[in-house]
PDB file of N, CA and C in Angstrom:
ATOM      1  N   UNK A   1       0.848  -1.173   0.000  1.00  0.00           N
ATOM      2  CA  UNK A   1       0.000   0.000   0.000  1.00  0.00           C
ATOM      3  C   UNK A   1       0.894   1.237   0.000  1.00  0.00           C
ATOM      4  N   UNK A   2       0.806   2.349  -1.048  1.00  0.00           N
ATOM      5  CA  UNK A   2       1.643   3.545  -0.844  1.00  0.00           C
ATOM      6  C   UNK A   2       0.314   4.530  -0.735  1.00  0.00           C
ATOM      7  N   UNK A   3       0.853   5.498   0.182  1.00  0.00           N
ATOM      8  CA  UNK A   3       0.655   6.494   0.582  1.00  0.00           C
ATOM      9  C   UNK A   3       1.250   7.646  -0.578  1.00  0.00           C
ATOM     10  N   UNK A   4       0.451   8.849  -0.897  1.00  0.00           N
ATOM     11  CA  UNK A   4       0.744  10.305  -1.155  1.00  0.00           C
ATOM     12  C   UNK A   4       0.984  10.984   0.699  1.00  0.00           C
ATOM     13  N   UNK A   5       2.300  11.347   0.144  1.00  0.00           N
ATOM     14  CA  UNK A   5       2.519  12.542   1.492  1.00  0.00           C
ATOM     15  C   UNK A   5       2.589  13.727   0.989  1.00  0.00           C
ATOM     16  N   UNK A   6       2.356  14.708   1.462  1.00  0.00           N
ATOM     17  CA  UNK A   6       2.637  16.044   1.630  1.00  0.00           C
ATOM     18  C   UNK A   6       3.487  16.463   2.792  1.00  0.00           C
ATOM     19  N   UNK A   7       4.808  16.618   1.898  1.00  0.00           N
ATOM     20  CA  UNK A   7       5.758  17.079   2.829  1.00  0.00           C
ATOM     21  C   UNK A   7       5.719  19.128   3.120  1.00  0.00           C
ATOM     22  N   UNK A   8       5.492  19.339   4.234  1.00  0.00           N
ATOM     23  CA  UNK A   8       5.479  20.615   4.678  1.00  0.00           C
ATOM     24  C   UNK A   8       6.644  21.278   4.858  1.00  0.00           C
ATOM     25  N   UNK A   9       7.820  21.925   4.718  1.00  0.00           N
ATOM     26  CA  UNK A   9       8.610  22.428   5.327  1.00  0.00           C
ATOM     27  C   UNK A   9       8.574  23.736   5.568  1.00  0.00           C
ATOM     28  N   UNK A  10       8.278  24.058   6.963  1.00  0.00           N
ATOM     29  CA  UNK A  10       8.187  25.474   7.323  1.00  0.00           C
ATOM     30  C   UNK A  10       9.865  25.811   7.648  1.00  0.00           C
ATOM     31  N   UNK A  11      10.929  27.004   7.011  1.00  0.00           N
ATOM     32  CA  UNK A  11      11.826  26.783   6.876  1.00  0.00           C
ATOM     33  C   UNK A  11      12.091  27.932   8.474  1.00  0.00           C
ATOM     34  N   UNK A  12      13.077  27.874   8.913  1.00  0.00           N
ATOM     35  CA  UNK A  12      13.196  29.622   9.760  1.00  0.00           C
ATOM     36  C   UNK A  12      13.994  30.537   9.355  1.00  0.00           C
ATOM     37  N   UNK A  13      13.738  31.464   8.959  1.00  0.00           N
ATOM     38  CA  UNK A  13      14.681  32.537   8.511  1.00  0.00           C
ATOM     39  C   UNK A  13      15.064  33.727   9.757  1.00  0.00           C
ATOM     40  N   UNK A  14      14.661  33.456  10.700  1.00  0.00           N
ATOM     41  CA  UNK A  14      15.159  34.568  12.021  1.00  0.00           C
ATOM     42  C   UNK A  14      16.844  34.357  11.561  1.00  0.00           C
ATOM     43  N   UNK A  15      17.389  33.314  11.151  1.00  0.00           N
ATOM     44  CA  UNK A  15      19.191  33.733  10.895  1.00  0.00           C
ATOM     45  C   UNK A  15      19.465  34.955  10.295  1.00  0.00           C
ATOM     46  N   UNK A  16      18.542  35.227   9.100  1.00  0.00           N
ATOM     47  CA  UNK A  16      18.692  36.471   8.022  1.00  0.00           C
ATOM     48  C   UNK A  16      19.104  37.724   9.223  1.00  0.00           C
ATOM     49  N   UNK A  17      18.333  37.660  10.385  1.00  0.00           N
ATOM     50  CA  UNK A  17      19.113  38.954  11.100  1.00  0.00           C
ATOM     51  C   UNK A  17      20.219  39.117  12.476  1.00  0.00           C
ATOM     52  N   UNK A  18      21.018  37.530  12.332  1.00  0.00           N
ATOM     53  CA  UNK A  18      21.569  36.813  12.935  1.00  0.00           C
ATOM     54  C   UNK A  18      22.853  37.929  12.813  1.00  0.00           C
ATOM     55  N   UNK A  19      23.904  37.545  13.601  1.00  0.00           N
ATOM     56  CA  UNK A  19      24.925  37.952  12.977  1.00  0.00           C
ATOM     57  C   UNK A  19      25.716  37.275  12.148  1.00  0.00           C
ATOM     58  N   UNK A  20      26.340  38.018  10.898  1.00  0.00           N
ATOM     59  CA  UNK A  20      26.767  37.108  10.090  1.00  0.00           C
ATOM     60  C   UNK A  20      28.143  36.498  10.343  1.00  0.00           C
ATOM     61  N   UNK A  21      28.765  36.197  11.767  1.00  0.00           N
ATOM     62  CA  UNK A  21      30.021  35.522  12.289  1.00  0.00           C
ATOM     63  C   UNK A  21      29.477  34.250  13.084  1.00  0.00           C
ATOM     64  N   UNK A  22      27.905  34.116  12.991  1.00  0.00           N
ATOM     65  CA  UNK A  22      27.408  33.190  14.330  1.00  0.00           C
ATOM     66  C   UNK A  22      27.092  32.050  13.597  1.00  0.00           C
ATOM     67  N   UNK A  23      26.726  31.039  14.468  1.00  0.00           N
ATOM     68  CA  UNK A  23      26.568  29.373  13.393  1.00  0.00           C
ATOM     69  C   UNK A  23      25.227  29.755  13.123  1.00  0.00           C
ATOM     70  N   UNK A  24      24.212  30.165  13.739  1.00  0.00           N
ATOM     71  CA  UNK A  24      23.146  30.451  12.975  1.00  0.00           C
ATOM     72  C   UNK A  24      22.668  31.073  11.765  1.00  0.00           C
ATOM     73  N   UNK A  25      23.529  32.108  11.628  1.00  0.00           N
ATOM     74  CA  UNK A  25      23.537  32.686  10.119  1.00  0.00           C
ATOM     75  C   UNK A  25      24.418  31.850   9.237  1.00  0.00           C
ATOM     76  N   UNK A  26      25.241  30.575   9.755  1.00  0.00           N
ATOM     77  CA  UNK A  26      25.541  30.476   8.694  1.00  0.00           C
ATOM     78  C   UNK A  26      24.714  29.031   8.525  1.00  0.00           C
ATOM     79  N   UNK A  27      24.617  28.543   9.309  1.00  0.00           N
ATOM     80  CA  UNK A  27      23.295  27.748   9.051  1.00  0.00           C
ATOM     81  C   UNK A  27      22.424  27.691   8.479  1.00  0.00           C
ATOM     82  N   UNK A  28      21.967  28.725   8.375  1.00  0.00           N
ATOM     83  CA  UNK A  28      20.585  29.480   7.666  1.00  0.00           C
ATOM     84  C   UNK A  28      21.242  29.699   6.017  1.00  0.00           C
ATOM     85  N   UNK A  29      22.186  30.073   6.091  1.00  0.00           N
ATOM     86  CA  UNK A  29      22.655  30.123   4.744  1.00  0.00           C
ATOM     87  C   UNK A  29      23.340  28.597   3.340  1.00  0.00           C
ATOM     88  N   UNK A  30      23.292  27.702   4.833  1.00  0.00           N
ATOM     89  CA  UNK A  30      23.217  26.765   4.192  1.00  0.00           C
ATOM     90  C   UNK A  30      21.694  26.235   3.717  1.00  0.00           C
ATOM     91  N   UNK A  31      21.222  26.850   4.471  1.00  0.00           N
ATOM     92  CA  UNK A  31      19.534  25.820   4.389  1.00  0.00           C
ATOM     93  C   UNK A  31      19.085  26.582   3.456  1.00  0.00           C
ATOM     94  N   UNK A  32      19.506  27.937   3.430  1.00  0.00           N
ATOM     95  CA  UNK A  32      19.239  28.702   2.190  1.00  0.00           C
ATOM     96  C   UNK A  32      19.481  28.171   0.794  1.00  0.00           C
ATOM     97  N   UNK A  33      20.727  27.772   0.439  1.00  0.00           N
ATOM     98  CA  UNK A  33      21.595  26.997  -0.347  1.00  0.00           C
ATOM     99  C   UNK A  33      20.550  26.342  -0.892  1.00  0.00           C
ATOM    100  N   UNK A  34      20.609  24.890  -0.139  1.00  0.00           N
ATOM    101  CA  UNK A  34      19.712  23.843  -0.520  1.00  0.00           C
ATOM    102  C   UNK A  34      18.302  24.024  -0.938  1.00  0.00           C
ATOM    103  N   UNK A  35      18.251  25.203  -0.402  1.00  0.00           N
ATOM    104  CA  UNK A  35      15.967  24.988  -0.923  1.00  0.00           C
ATOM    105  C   UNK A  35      16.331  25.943  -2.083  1.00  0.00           C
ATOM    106  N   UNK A  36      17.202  26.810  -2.357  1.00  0.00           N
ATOM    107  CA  UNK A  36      17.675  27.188  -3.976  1.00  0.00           C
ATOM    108  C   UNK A  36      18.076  26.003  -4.892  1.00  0.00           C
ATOM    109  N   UNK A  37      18.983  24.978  -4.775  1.00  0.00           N
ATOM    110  CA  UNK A  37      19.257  23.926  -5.296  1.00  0.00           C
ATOM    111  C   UNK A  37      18.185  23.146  -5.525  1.00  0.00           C
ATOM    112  N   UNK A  38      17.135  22.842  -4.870  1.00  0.00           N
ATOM    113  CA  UNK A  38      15.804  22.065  -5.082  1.00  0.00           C
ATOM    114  C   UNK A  38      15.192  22.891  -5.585  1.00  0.00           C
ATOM    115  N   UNK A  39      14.518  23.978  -5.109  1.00  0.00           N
ATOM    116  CA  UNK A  39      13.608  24.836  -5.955  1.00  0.00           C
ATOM    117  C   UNK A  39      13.726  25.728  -6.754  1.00  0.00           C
ATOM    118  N   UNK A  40      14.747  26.521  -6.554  1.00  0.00           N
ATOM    119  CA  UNK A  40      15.135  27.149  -7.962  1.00  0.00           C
ATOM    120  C   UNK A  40      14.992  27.043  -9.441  1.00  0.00           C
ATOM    121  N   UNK A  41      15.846  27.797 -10.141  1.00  0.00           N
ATOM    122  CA  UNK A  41      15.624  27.578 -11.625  1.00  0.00           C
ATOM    123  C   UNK A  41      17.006  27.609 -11.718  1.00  0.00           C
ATOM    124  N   UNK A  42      18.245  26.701 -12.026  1.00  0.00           N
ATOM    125  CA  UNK A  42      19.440  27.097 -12.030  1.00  0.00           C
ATOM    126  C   UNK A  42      19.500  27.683 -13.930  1.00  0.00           C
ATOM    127  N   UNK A  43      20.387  28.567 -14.248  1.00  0.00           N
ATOM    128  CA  UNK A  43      20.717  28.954 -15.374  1.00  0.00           C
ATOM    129  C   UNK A  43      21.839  28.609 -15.558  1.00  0.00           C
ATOM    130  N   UNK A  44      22.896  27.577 -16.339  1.00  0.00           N
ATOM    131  CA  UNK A  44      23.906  27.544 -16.542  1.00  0.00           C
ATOM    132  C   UNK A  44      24.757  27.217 -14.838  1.00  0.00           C
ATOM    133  N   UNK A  45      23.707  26.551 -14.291  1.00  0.00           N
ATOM    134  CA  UNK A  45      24.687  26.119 -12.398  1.00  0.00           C
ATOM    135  C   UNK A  45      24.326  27.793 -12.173  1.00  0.00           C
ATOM    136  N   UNK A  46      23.982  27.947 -12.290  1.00  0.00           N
ATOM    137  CA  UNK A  46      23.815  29.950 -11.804  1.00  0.00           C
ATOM    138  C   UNK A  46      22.387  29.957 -11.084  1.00  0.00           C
ATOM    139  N   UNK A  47      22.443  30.454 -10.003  1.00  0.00           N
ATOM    140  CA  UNK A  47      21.090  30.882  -9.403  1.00  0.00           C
ATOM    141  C   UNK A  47      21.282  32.848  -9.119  1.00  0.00           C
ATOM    142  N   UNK A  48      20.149  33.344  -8.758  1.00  0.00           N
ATOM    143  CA  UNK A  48      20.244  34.414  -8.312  1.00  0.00           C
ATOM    144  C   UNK A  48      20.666  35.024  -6.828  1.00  0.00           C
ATOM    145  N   UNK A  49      21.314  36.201  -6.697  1.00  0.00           N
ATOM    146  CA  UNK A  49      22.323  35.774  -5.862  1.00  0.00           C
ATOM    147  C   UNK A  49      21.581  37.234  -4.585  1.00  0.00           C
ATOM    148  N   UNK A  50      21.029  36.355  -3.470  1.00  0.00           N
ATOM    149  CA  UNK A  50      20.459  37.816  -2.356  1.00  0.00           C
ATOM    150  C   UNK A  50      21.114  38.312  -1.821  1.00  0.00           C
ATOM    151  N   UNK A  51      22.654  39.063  -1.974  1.00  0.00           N
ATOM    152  CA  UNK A  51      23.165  39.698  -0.866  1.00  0.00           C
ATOM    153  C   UNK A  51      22.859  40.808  -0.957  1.00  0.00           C
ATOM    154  N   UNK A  52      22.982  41.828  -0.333  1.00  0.00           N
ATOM    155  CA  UNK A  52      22.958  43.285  -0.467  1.00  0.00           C
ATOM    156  C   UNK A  52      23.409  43.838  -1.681  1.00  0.00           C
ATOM    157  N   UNK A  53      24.737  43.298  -2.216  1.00  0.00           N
ATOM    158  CA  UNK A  53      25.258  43.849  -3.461  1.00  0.00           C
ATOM    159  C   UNK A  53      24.150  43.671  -4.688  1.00  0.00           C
ATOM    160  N   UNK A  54      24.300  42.365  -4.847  1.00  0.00           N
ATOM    161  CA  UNK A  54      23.565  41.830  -5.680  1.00  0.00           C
ATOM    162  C   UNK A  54      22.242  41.875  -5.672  1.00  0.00           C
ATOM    163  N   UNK A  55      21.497  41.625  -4.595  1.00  0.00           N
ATOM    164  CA  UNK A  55      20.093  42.415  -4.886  1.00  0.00           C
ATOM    165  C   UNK A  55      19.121  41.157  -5.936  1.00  0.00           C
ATOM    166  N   UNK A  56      19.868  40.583  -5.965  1.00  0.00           N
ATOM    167  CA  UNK A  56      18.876  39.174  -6.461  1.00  0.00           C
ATOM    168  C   UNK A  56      18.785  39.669  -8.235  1.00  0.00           C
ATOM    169  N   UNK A  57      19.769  40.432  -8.490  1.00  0.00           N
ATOM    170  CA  UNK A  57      19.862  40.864  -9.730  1.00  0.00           C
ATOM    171  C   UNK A  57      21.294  40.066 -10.833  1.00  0.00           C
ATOM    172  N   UNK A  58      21.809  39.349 -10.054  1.00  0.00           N
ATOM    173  CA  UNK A  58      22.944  38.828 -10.986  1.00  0.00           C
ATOM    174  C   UNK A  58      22.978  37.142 -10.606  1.00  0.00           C
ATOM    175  N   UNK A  59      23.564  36.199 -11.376  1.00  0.00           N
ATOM    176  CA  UNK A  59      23.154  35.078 -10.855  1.00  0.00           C
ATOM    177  C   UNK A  59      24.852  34.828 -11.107  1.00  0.00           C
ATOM    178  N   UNK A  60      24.818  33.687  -9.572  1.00  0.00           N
ATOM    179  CA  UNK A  60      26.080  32.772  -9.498  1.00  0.00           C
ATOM    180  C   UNK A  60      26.244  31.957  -9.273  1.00  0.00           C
ATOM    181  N   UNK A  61      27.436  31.357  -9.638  1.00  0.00           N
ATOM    182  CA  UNK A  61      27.423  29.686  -8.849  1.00  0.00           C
ATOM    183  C   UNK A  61      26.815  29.729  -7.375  1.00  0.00           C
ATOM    184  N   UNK A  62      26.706  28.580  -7.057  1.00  0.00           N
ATOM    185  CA  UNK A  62      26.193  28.642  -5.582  1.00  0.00           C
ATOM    186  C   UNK A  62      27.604  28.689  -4.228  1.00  0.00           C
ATOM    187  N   UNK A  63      28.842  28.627  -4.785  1.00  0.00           N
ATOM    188  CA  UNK A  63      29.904  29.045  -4.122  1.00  0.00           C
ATOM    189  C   UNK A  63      30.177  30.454  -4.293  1.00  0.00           C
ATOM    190  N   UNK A  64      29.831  31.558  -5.369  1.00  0.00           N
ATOM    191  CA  UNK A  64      29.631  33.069  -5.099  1.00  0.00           C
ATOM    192  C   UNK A  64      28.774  33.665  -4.681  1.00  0.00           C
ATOM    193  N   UNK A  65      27.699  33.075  -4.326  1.00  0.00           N
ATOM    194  CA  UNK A  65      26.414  32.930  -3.534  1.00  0.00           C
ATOM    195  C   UNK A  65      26.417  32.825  -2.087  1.00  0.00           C
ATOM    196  N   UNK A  66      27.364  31.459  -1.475  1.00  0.00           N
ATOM    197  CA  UNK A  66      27.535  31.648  -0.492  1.00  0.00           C
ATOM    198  C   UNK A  66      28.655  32.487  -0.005  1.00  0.00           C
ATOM    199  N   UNK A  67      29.734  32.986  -0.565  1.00  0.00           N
ATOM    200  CA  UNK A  67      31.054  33.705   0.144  1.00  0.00           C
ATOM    201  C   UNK A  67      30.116  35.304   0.018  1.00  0.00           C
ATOM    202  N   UNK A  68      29.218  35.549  -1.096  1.00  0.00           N
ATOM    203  CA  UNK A  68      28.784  37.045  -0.846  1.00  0.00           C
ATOM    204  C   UNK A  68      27.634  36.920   0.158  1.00  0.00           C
ATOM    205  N   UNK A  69      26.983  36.192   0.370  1.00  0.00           N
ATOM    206  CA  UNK A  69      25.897  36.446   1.667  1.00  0.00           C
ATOM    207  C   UNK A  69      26.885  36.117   3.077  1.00  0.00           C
ATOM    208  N   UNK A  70      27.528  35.617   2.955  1.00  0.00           N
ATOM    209  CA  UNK A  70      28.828  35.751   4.422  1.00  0.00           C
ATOM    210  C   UNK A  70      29.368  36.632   4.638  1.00  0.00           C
ATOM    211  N   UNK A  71      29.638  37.279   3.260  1.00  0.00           N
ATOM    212  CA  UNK A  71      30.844  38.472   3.536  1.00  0.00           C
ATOM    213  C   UNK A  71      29.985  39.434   3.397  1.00  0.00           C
ATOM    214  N   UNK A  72      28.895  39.631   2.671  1.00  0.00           N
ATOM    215  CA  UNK A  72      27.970  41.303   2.483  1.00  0.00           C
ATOM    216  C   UNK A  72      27.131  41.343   3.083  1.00  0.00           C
ATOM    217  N   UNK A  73      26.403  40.004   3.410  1.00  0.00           N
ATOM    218  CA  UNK A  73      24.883  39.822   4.138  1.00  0.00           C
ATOM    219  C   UNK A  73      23.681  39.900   2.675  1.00  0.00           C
ATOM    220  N   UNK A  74      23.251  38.865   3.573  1.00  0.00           N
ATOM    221  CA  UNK A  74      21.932  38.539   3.147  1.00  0.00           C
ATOM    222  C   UNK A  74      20.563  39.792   2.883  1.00  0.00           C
ATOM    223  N   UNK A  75      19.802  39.967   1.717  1.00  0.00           N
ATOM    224  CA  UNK A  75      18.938  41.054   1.909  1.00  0.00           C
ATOM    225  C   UNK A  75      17.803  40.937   3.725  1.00  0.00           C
ATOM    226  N   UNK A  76      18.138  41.654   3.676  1.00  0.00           N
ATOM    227  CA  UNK A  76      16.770  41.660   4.989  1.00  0.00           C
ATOM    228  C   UNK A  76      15.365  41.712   4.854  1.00  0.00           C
ATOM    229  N   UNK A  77      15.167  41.764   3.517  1.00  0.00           N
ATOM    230  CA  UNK A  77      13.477  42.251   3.583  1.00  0.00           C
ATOM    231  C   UNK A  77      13.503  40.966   2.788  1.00  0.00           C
ATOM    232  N   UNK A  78      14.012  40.086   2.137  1.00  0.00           N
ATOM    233  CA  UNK A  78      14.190  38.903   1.498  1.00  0.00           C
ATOM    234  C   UNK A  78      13.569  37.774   2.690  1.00  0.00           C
ATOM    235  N   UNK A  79      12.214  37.474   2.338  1.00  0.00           N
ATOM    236  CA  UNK A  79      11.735  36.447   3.409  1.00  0.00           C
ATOM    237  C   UNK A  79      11.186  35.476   2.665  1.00  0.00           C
ATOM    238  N   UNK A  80      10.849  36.135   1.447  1.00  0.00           N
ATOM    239  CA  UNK A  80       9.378  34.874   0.680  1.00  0.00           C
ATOM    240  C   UNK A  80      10.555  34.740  -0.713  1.00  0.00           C
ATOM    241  N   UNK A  81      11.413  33.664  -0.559  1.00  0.00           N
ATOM    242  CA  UNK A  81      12.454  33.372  -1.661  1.00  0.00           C
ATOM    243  C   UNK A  81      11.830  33.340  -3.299  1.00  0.00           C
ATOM    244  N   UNK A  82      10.913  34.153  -3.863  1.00  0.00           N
ATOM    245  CA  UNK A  82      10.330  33.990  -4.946  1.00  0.00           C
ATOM    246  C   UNK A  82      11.443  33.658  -5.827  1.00  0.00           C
ATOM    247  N   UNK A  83      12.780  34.037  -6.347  1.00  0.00           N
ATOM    248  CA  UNK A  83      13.302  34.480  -6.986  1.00  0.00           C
ATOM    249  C   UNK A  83      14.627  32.815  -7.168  1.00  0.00           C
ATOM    250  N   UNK A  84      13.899  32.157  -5.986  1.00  0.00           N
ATOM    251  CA  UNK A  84      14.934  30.745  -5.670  1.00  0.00           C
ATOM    252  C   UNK A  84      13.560  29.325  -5.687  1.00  0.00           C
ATOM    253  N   UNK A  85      12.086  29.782  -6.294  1.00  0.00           N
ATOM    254  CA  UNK A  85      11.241  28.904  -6.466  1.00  0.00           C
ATOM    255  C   UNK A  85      10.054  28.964  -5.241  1.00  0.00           C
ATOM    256  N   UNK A  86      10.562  30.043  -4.120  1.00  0.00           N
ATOM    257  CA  UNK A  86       9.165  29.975  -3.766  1.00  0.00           C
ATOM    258  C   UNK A  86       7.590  30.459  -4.119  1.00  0.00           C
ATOM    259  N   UNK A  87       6.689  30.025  -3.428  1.00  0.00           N
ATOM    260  CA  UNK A  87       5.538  30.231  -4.806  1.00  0.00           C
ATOM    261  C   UNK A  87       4.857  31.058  -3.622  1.00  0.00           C
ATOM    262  N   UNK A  88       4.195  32.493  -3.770  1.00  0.00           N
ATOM    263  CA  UNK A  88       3.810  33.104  -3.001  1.00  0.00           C
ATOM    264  C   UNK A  88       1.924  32.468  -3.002  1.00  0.00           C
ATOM    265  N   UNK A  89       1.803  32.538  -1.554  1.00  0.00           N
ATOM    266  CA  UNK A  89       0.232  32.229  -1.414  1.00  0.00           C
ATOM    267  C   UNK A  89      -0.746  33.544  -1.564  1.00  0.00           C
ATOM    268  N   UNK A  90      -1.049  33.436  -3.439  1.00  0.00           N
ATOM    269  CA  UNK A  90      -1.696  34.648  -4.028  1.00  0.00           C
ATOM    270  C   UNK A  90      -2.763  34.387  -3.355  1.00  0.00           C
ATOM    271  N   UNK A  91      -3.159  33.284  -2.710  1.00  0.00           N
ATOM    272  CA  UNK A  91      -5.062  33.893  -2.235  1.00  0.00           C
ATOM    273  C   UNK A  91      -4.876  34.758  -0.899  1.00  0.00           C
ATOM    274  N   UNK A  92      -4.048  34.219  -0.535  1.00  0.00           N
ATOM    275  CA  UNK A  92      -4.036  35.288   0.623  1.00  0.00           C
ATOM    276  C   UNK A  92      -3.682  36.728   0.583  1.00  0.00           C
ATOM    277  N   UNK A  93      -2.923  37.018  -0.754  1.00  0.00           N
ATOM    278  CA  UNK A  93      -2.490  37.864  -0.847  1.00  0.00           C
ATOM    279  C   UNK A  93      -3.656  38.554  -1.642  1.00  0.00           C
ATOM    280  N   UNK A  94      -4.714  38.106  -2.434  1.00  0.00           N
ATOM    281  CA  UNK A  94      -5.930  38.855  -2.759  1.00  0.00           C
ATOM    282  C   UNK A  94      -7.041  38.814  -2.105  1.00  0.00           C
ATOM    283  N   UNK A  95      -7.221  38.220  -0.615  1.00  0.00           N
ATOM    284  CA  UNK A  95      -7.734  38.632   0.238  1.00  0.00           C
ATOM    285  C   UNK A  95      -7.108  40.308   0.587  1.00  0.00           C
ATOM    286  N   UNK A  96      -5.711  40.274   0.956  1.00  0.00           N
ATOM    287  CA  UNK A  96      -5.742  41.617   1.567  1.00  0.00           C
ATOM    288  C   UNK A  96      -6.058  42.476   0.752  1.00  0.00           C
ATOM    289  N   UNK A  97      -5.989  42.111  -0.112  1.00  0.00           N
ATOM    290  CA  UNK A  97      -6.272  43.262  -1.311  1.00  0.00           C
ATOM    291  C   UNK A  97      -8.138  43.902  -1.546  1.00  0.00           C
ATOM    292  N   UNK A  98      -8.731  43.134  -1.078  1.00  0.00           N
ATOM    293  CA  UNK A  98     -10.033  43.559  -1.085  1.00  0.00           C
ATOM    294  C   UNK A  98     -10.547  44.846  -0.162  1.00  0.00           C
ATOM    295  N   UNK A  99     -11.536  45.412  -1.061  1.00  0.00           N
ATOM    296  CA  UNK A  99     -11.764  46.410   0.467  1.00  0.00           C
ATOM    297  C   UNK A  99     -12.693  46.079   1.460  1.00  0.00           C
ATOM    298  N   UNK A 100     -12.232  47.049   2.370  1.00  0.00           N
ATOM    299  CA  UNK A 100     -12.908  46.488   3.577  1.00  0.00           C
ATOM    300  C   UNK A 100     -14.268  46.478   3.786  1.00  0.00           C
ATOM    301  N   UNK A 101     -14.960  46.834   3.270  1.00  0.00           N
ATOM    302  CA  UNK A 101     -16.484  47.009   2.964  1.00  0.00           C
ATOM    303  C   UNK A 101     -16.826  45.845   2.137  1.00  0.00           C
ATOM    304  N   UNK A 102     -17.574  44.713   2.670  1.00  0.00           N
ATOM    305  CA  UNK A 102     -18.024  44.037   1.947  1.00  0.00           C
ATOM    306  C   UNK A 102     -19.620  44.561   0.974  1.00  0.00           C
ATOM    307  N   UNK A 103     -20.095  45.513   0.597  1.00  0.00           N
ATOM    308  CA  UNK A 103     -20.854  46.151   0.066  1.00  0.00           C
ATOM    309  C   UNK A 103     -20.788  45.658  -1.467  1.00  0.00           C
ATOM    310  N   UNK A 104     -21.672  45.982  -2.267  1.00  0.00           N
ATOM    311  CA  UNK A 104     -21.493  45.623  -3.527  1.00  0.00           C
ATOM    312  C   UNK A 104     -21.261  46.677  -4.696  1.00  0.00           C
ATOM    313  N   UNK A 105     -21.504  47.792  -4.331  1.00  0.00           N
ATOM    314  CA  UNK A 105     -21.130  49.300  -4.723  1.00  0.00           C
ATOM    315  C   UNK A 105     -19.445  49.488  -5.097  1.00  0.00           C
ATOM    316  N   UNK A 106     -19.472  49.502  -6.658  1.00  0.00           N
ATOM    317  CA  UNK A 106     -18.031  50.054  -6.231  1.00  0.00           C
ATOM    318  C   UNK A 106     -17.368  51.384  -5.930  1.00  0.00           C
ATOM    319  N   UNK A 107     -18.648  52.153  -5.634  1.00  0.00           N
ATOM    320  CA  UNK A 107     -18.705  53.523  -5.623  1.00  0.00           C
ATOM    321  C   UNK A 107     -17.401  53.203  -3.877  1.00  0.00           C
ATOM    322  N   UNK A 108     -18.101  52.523  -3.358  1.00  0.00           N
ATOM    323  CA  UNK A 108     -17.351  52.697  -1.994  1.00  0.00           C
ATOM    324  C   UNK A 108     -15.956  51.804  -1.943  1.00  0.00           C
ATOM    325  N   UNK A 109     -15.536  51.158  -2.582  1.00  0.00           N
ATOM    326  CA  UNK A 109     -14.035  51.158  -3.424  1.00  0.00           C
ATOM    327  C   UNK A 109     -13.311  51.989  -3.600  1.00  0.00           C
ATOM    328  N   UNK A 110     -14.185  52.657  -4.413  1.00  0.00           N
ATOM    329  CA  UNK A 110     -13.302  53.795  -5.119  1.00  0.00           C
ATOM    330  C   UNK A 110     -13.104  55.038  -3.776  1.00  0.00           C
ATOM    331  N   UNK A 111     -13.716  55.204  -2.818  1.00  0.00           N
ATOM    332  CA  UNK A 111     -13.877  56.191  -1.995  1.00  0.00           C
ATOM    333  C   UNK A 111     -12.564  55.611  -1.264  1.00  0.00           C
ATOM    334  N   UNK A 112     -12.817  54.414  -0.735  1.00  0.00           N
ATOM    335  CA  UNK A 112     -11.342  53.747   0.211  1.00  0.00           C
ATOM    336  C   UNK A 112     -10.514  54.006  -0.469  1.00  0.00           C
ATOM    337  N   UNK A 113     -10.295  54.168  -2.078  1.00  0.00           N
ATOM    338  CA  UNK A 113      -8.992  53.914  -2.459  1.00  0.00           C
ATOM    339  C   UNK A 113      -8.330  55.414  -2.395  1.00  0.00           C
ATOM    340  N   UNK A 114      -9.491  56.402  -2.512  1.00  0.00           N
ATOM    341  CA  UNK A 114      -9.120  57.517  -2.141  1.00  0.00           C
ATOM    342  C   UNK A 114      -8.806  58.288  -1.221  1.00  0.00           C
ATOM    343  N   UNK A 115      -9.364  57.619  -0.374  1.00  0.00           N
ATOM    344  CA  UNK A 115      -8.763  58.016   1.418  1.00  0.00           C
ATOM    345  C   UNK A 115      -7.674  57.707   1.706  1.00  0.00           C
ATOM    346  N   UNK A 116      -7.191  56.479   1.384  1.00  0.00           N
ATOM    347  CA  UNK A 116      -5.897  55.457   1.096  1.00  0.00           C
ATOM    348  C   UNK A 116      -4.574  56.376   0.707  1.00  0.00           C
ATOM    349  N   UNK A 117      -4.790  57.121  -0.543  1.00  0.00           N
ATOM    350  CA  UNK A 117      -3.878  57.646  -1.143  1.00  0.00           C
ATOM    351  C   UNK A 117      -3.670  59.397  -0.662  1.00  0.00           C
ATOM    352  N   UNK A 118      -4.655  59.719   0.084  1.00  0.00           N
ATOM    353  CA  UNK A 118      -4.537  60.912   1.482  1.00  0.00           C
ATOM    354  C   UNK A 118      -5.761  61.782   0.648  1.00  0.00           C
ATOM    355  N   UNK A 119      -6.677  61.664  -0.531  1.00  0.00           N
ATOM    356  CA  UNK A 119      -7.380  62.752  -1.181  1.00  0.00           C
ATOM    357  C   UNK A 119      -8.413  63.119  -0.552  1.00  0.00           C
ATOM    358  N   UNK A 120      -9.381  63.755  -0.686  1.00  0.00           N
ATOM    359  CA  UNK A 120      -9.971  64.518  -0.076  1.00  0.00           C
ATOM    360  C   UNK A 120     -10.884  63.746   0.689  1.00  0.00           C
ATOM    361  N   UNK A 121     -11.548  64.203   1.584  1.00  0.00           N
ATOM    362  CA  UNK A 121     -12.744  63.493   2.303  1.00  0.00           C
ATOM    363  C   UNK A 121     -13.984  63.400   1.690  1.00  0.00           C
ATOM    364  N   UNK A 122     -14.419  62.091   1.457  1.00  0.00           N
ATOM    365  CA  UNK A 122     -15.325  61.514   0.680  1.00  0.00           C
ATOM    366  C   UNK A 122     -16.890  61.056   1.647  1.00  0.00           C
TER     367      UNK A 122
END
């Protein structure tokens, strides 16, 4: 008898504001590593590379990958790895996006969106 599993991995990223001399950041940067190596998209052994310099804008081996997030640090606002295969949870993310008025008017949409952006009182 086989079973379907669903494997969960909730990963921790509290290292990202670790210091980058402690085993935890570099821990984290290994575990980083690996869920790029599985989920990623490699280009030519090249993944995209999060340190500060790089900015997730240039791609490298995964050995210039790890010596620049050791030596420059890791982005900080870098939590939801889109850019290394993670898949963002869009329903949740178009929940927040709704307005808060469940009404059917989009007159009152359009009023939130204008309060929102500082315009006049509606």
């Amino acid at each position: 008898m086989s079973e379907n599993l669903l494997l969960l991995v909730v990963i921790d990223r509290s290292w990202i504001n670790a210091s980058r001399i402690s085993d935890v950041y570099e821990k984290g940067v290994e575990d980083f590593l690996e869920y790029a190596k599985w989920n990623g998209v490699a280009i030519n052994g090249r993944y995209y590379c999060p340190c500060v310099k790089c900015v997730n804008g240039k791609r490298l081996d995964i050995e210039f990958i790890r010596e620049h997030v050791l030596c420059d640090d890791f982005l900080k606002n870098y939590t939801t790895w889109t850019w290394h295969g993670e898949v963002l949870d869009l329903s949740y993310a178009f929940e927040q996006d709704q307005c808060q008025h469940s009404n059917l008017y989009s007159e009152d949409c359009i009023n939130d969106m204008i309060r929102d952006i500082g315009g006049e009182r509606v």
